[in-house]
Protein backbone atom coordinates (compact mmCIF):
# COMPACT_ATOMS: atom_id res chain seq x y z
CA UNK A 1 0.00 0.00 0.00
CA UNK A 2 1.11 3.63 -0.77
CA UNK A 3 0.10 7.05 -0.94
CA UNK A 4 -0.56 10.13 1.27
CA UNK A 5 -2.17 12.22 3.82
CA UNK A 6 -3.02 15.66 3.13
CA UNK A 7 -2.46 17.36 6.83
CA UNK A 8 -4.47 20.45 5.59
CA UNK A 9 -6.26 20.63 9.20
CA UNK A 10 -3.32 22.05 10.74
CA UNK A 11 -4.51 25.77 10.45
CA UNK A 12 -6.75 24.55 12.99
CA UNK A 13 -4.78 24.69 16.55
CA UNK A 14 -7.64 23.19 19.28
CA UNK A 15 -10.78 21.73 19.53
CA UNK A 16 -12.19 22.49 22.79
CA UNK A 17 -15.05 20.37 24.15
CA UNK A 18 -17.47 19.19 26.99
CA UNK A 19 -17.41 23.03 28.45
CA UNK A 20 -20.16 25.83 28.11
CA UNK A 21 -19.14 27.48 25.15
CA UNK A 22 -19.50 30.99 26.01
CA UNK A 23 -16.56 29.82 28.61
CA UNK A 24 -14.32 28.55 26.29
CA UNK A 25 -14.84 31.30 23.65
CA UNK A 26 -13.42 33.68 26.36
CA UNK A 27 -11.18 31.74 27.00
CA UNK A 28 -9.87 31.97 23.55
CA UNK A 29 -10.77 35.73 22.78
CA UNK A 30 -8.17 36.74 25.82
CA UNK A 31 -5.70 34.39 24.53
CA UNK A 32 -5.82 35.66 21.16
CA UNK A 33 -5.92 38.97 22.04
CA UNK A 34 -9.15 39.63 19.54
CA UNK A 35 -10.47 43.12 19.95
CA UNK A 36 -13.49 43.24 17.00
CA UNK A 37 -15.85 39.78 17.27
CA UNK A 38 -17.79 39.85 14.26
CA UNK A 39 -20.92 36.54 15.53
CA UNK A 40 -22.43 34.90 12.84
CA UNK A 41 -25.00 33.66 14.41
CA UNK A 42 -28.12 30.87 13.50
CA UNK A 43 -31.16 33.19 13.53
CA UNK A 44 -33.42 31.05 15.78
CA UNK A 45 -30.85 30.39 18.10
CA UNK A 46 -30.58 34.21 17.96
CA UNK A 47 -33.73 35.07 18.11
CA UNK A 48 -35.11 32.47 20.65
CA UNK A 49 -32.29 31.81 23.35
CA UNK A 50 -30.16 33.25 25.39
CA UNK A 51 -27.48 31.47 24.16
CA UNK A 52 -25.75 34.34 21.58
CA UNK A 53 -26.52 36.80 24.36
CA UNK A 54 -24.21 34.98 27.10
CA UNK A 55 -21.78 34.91 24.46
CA UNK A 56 -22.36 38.70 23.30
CA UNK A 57 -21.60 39.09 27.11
CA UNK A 58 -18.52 37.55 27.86
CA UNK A 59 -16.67 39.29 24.82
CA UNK A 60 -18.23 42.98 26.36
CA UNK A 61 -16.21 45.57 24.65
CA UNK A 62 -14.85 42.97 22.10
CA UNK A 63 -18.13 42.49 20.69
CA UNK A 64 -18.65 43.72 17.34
CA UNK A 65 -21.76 43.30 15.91
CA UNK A 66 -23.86 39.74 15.43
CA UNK A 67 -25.26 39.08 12.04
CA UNK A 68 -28.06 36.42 11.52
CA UNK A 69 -30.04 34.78 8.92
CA UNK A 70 -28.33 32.79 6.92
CA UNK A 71 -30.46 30.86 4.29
CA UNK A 72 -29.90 27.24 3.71
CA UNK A 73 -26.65 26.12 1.39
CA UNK A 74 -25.43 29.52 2.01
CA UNK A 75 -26.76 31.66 -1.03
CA UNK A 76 -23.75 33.67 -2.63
CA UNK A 77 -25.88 36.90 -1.53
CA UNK A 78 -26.31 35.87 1.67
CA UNK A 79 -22.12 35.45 2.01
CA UNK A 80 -21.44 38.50 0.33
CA UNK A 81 -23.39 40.35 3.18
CA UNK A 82 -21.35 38.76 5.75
CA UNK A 83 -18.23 39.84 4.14
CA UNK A 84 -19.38 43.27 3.49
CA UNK A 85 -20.49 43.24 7.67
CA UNK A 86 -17.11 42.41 8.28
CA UNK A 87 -15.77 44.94 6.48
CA UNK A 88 -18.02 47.20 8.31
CA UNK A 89 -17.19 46.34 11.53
CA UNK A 90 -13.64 46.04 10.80
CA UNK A 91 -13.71 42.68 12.55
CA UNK A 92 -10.26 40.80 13.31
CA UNK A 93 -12.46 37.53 14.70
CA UNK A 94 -15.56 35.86 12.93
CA UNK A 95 -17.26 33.68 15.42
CA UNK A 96 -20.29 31.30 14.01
CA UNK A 97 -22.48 29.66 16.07
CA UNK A 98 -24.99 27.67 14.44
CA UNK A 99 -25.32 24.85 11.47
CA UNK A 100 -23.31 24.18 8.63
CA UNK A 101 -24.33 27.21 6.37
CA UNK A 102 -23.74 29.63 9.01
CA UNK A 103 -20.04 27.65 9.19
CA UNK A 104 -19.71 27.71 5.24
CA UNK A 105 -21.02 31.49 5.20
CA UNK A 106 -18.39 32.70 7.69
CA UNK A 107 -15.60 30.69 6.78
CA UNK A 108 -16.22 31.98 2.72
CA UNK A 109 -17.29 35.36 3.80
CA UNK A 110 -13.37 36.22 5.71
CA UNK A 111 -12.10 34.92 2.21
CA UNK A 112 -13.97 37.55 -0.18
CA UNK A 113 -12.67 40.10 2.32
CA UNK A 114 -9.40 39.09 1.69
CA UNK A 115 -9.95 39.22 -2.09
CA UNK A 116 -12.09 42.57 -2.07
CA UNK A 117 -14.91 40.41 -3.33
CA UNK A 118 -18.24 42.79 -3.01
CA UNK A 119 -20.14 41.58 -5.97
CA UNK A 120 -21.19 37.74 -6.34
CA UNK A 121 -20.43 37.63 -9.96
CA UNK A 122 -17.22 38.13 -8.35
CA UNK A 123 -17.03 35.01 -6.27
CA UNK A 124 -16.67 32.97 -9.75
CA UNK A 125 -13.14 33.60 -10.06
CA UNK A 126 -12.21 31.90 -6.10
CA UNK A 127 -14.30 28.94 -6.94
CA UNK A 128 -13.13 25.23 -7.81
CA UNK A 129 -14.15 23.96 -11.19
CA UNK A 130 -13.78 20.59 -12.60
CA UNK A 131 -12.39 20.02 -15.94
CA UNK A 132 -14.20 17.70 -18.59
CA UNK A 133 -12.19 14.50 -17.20
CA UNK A 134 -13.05 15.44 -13.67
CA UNK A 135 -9.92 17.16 -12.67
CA UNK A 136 -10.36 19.61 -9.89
CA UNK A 137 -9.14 23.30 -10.41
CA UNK A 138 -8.65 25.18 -7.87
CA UNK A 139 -7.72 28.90 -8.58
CA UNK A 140 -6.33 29.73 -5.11
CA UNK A 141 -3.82 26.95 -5.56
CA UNK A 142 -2.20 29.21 -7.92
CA UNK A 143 -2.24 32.61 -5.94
CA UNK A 144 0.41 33.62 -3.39
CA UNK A 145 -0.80 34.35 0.33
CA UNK A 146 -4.52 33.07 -1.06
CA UNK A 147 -5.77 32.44 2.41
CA UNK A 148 -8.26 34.99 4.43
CA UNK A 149 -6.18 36.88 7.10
CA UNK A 150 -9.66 37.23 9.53
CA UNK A 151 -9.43 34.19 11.80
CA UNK A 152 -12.71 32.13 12.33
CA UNK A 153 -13.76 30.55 15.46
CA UNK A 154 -16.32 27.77 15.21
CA UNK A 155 -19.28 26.61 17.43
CA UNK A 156 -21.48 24.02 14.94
CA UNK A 157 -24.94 23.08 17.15
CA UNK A 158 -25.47 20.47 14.22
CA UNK A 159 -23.55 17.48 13.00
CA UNK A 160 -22.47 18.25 9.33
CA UNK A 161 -19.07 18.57 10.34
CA UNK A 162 -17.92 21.16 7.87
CA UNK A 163 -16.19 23.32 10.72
CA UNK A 164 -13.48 20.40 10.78
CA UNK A 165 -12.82 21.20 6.85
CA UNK A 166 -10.88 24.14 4.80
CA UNK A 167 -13.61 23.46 2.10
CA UNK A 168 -16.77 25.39 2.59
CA UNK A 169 -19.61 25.72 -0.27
CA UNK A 170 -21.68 28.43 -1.08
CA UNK A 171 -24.82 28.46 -3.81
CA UNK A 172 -25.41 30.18 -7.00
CA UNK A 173 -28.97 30.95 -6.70
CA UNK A 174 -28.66 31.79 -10.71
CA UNK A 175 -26.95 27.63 -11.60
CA UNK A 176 -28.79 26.51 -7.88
CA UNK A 177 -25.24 24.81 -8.06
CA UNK A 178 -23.48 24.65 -4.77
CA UNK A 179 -19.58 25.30 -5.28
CA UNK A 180 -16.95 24.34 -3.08
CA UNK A 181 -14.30 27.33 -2.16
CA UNK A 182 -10.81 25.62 -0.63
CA UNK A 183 -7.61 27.02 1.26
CA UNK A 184 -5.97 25.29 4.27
CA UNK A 185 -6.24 28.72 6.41
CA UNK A 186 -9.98 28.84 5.53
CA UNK A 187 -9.99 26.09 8.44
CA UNK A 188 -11.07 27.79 11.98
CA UNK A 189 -8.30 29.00 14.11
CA UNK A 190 -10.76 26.84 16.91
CA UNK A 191 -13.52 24.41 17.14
CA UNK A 192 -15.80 24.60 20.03
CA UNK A 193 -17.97 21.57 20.71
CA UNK A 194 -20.71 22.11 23.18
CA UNK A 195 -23.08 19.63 23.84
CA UNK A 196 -25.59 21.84 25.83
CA UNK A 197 -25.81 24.37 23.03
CA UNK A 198 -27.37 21.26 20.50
CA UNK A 199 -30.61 21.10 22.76
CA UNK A 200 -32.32 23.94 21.21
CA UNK A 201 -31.46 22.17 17.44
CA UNK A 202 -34.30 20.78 15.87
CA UNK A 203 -34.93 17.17 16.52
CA UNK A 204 -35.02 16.58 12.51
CA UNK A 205 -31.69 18.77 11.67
CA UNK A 206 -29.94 16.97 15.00
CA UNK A 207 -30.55 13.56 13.72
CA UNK A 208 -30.06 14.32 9.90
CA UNK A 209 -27.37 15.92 10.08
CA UNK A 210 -26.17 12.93 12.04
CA UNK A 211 -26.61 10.91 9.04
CA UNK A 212 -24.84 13.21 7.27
CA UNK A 213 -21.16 12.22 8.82
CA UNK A 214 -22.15 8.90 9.17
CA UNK A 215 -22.53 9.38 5.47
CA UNK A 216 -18.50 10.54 5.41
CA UNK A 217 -17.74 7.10 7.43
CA UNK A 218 -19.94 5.31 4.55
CA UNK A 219 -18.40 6.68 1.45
CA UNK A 220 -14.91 6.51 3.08
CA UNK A 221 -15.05 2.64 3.90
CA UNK A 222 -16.58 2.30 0.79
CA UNK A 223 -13.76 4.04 -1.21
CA UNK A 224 -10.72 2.16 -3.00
CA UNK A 225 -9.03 5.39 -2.64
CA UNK A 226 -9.26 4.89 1.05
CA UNK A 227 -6.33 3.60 3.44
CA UNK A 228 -5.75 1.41 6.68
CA UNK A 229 -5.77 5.01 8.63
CA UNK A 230 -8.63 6.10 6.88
CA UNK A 231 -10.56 2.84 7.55
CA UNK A 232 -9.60 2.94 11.33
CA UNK A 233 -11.02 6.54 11.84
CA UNK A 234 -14.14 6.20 9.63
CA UNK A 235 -14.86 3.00 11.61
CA UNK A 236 -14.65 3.68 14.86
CA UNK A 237 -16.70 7.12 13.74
CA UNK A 238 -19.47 5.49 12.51
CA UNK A 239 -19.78 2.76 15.74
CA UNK A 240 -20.19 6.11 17.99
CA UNK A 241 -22.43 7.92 15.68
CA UNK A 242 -24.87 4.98 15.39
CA UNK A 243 -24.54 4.45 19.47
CA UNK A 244 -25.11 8.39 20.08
CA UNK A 245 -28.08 9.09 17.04
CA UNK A 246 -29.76 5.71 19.14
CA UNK A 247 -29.32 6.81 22.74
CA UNK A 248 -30.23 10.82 21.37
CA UNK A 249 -33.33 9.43 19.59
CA UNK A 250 -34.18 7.76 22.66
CA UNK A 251 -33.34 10.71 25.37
CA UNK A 252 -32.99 14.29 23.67
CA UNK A 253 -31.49 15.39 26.99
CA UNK A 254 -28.63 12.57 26.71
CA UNK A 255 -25.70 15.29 26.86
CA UNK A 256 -23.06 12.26 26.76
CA UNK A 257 -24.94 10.73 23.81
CA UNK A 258 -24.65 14.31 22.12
CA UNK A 259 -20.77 14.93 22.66
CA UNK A 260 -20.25 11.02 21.65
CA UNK A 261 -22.11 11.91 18.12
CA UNK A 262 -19.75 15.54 17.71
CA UNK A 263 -16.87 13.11 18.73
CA UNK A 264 -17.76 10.87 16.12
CA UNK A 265 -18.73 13.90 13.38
CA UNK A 266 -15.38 15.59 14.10
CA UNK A 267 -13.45 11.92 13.71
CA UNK A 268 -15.53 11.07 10.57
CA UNK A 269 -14.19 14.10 8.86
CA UNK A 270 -10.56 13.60 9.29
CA UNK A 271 -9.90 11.36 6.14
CA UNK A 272 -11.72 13.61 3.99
CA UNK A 273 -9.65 16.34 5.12
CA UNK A 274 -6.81 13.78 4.56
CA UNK A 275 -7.85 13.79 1.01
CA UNK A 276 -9.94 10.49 1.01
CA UNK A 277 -13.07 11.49 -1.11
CA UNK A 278 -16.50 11.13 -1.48
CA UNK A 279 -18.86 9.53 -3.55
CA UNK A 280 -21.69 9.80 -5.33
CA UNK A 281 -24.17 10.15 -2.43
CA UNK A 282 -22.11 13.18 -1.38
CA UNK A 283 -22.02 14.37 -4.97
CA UNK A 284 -25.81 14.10 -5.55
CA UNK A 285 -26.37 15.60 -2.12
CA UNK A 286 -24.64 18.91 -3.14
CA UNK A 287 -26.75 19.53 -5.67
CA UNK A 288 -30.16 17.86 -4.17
CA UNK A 289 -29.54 21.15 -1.67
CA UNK A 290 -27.96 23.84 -3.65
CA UNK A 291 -30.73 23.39 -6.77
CA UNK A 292 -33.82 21.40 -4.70
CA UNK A 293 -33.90 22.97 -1.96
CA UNK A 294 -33.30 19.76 0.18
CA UNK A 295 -31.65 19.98 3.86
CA UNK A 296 -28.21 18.88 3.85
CA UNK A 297 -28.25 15.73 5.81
CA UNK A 298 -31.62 14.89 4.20
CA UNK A 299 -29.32 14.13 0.98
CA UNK A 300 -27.66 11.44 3.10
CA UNK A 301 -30.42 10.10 4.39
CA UNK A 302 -32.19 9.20 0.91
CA UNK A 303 -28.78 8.96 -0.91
CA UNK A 304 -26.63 7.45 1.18
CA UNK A 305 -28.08 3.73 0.93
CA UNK A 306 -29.20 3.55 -2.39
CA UNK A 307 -25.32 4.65 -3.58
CA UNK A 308 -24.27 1.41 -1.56
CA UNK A 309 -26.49 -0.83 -3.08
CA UNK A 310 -25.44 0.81 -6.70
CA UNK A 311 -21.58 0.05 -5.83
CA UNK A 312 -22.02 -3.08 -4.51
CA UNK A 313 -20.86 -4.83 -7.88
CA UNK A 314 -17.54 -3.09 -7.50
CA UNK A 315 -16.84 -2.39 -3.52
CA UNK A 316 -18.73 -5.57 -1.99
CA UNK A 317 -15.32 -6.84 -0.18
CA UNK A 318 -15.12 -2.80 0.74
CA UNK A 319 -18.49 -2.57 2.15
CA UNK A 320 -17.56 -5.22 4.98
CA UNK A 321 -16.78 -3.43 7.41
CA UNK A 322 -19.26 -1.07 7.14
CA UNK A 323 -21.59 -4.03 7.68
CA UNK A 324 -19.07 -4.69 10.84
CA UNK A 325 -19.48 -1.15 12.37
CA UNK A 326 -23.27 -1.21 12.20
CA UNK A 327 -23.94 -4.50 13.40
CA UNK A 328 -25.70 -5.71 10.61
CA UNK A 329 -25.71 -9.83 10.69
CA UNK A 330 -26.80 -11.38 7.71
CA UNK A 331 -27.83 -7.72 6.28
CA UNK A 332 -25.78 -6.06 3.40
CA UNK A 333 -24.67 -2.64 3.98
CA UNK A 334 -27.35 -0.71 2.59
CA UNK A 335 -29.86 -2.66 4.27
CA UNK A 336 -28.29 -1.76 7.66
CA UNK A 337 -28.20 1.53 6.74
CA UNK A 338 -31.18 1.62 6.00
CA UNK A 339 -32.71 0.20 9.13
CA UNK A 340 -31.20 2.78 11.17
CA UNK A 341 -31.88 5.32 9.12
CA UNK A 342 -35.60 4.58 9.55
CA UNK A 343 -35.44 4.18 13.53
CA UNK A 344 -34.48 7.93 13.53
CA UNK A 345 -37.33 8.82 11.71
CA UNK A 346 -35.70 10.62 8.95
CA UNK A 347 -36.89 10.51 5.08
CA UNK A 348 -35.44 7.54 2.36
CA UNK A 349 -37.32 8.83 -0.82
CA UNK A 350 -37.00 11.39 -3.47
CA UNK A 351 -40.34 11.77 -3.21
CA UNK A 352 -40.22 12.67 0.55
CA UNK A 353 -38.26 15.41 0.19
CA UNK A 354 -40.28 16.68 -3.29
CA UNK A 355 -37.74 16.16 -5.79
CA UNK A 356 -39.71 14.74 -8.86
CA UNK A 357 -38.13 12.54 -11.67
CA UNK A 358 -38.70 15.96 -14.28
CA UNK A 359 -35.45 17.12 -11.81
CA UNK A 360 -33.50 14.56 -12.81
CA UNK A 361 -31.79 15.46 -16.20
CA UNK A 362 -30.79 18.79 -14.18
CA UNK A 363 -29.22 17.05 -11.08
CA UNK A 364 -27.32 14.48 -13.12
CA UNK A 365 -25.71 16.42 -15.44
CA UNK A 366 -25.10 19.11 -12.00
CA UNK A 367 -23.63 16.33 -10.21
CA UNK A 368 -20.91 15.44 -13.32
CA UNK A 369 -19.67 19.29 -12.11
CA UNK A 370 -19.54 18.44 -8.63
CA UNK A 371 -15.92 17.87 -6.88
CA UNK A 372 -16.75 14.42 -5.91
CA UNK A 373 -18.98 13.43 -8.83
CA UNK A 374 -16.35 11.74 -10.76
CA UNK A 375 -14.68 9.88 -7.39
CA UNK A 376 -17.03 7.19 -7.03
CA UNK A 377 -16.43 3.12 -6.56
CA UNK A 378 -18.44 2.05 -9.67
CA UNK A 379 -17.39 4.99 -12.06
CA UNK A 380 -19.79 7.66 -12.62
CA UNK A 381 -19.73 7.14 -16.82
CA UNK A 382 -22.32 10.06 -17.82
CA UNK A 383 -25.63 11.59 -16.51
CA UNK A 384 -27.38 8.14 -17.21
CA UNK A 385 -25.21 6.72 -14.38
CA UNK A 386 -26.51 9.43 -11.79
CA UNK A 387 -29.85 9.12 -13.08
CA UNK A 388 -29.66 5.36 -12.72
CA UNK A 389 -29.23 5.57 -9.14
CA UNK A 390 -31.92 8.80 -8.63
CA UNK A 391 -34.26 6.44 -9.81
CA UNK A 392 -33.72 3.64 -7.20
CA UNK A 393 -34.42 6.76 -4.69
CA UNK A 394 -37.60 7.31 -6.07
């Protein structure tokens, strides 16, 4: 066996967890020595806690300004008004509290500041593009000192795990494609992981998103391009996401359950980060959201088993041990999948989540754009090959 891993998280210096996250974020403020806190904040959370106020009140005079409402998949308007609030408030410090496009938003918006970005059509030329053979271009690969000078701080209160990743995507509401924006210092300076915050997330989003990184443990056991390290992580990630969705399901106030399934969201995401990638569940699932309007870890959970059962001809001896890590007996992979996927209550049809068969043609030939949508087991030949599997998800 050879190859490599990609140590792109190391812009990130600390994950700090199990503490009241107003605590630690003073913590970290004072050791920084930030002086403008720009919060990004998730608009209910905003809106109907308390929680963004502690936090406006530890930082006193280092508080900013807090910007809200963030639409789903992070709109390209919605991150250009972050970056010009930034700019505004002459921030040194963007702290996001909330799901993964509040995450995405921030981490994108500190990067347009950096590039004087104050017009969407603008964000085209930071973007990644993929090349007719499915090459990934990435235009800040080829600019010196690419990376956003604000620092981010993380808080996610869902479990899509994008804090843990340099790569961040934001949608063109013109395409409805959802574009990935890369640079190693786009990862936070900090990741906070507070269970107590999660118990004002929606059941649905907890649990869905949940599926979500167990969807990064499926698609990286399920990989060739995968590795014995990879394996390990991905693995163990998905027995303590299964264990902590259960126990959650069972007992929304199960704090240990919660910081077992961040533990096991922040461990799935370290061979993708490692450059292990995704499939075509992942693939599909960017575009379901950006150009559907489907919630993120809704993808996974109609995607995610119907991809396994579609690679099975050419990763069966690869699908083992996800079979092993969710206990399945005599069940194949997808069928295990499946089954839990149903005990949290979460959708497994297109048709659940509205997307209609006349969407089709439009998501397969969006998906042959996507980053991952040409890095899957059984190779992803033309549109007919995503449509094959959209129609098993009918």
């Amino acid at each position: 066996m050879s190859g490599k891993y990609q140590v792109t998280l190391a812009a990130t210096e600390q994950v700090m967890f199990g503490r009241p996250a107003s605590e630690c974020i003073k913590e970290l403020v004072q050791q920084h020595n930030f002086e403008r806190v720009l919060i990004l904040a998730s608009k209910s959370l905003n809106e109907n806690t308390n929680e963004i106020s502690k936090i406006e009140s530890v930082l006193g005079r280092r508080h900013a300004v807090t910007v809200d409402g963030i639409q789903p998949h992070a709109p390209r308007a919605d991150v250009i008004m972050v970056a010009n609030a930034i700019r505004a408030a002459n921030a040194d410090l963007v702290l996001t509290v909330g799901g993964g496009s509040v995450t995405d938003a921030g981490k994108i918006a500190a990067l347009l500041v950096k590039h004087n970005v104050t017009d969407a059509t603008q964000m085209e030329a930071l973007r990644i593009s993929m090349t007719e053979t499915g090459e990934m271009v990435n235009p800040l690969d080829n600019m010196a000192n690419a990376g956003p000078d604000i620092a981010t701080i993380c808080i996610p209160t869902t479990l899509s795990g994008g804090e843990f990743n340099p790569l961040s995507g934001s949608t063109d509401e013109v395409s409805g494609h959802k574009q990935a924006y890369m640079h190693r210092d786009m990862a936070p300076k900090a990741i906070i992981l507070d269970p107590a915050i999660t118990v004002h997330t929606p059941e649905w989003l907890w649990l869905s998103t949940g599926v979500r990184s167990v969807d990064h443990c499926v698609e990286t056991l399920a990989s060739h391009l995968s590795n014995d390290f990879a394996d390990g992580l991905a693995a163990n990630a998905l027995r303590m996401l299964a264990e902590g969705l259960k126990r959650m399901k069972a007992n929304p106030e199960d704090l240990d359950a919660r910081l077992k399934c961040q533990m096991g969201a922040w461990q799935s995401m370290v061979p993708i980060i490692g450059g292990v990638p995704m499939g075509a569940s992942h693939a599909i699932g960017h575009i379901l959201g950006g150009a559907c309007n489907v919630p993120h870890g809704y993808t996974s959970c109609v995607m995610s088993p119907y991809v396994l059962e579609w690679n099975k001809s050419h990763n069966e001896s690869r699908q083992v041990r996800i079979r092993e890590a969710l206990g399945a007996g005599e069940k194949t992979a997808s069928e295990a999948l499946d089954e839990l996927i149903r005990l949290l209550g979460m959708p497994r049809t297109l048709a659940e989540v509205g997307v209609s068969e006349d969407k089709f043609d439009m998501v397969a030939n969006l998906t042959l754009e996507d980053i991952w949508g040409r890095t899957n087991p059984k190779p992803i030949e033309n549109a007919n090959s995503i449509k094959e599997i959209l129609k098993m998800a009918m």
